[in-house]
Protein backbone atom coordinates (compact mmCIF):
# COMPACT_ATOMS: atom_id res chain seq x y z
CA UNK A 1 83.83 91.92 67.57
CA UNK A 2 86.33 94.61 67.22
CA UNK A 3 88.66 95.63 70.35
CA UNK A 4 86.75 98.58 71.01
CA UNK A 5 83.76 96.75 71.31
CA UNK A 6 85.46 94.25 73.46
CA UNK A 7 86.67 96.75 75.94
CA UNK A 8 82.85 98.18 76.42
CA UNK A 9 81.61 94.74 76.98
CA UNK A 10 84.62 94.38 79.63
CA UNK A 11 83.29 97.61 81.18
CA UNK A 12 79.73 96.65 81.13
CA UNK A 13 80.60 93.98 82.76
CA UNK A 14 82.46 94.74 85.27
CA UNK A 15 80.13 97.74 86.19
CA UNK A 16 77.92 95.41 86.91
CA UNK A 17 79.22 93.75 89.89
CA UNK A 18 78.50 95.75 92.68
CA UNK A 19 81.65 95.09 94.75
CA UNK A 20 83.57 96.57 91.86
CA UNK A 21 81.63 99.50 91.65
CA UNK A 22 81.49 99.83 94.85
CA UNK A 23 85.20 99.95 94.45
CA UNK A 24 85.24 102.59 91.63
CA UNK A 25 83.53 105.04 93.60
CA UNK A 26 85.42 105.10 96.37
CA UNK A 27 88.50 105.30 93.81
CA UNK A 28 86.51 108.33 92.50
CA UNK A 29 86.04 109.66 96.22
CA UNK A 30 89.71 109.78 96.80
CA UNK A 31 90.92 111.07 93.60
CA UNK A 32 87.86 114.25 94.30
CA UNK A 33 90.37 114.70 98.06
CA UNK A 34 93.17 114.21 96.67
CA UNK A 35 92.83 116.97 94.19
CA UNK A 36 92.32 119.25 96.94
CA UNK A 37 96.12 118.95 98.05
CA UNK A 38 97.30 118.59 94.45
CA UNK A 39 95.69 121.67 93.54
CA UNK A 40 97.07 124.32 95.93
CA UNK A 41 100.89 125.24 95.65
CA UNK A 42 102.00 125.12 99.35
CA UNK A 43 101.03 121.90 101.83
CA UNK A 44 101.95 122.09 105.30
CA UNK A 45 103.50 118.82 106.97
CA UNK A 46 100.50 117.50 107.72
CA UNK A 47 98.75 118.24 104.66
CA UNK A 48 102.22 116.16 102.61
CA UNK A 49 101.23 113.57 104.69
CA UNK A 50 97.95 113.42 104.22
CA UNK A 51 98.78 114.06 100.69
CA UNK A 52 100.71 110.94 100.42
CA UNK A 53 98.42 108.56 102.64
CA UNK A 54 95.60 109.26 99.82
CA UNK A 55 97.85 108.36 97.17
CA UNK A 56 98.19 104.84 98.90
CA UNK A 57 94.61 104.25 99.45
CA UNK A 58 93.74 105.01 96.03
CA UNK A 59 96.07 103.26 94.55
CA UNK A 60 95.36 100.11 96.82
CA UNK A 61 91.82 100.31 95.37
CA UNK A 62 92.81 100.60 92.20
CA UNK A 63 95.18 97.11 93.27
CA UNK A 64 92.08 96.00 94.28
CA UNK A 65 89.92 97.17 91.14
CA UNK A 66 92.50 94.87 89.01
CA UNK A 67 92.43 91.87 91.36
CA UNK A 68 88.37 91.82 90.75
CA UNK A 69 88.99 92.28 86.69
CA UNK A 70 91.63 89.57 86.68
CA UNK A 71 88.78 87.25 88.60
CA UNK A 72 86.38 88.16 85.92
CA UNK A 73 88.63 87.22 83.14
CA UNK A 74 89.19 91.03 82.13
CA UNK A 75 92.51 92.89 83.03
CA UNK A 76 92.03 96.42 83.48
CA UNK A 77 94.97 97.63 81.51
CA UNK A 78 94.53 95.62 78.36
């Protein structure tokens, strides 16, 4: 098995657990709202705040994402 093929059957099989997809989605949900401050050229106070608090969550559920991989035997950035 070549590393390519390795890294699908890591995906597959990690996309199959639903607390990791699950997971993914909501990573996907946050990145969708966070795009909405990143793309606009001005943000109030509130709006760098919000901004910011985003950032956190998705990257906590991306900590999160990793912590499941690691469980599984399959680290996310290898």
């Amino acid at each position: 098995m070549n590393a390519a093929e390795a890294q699908d059957e890591k995906h597959l099989s990690l996309q199959n657990n639903d607390q990791y997809r699950a997971l993914a989605e909501q990573h996907h949900q946050l990145d969708d709202q966070l795009h909405h401050y990143t793309d606009r050229h001005y943000l109030s106070p509130t709006e760098q705040l919000e901004e910011v608090t985003l950032k956190k969550r998705k990257l906590a559920v991306k900590d999160q994402m990793e912590t499941l991989a690691r469980e599984f035997g399959h680290p996310l950035s290898s």
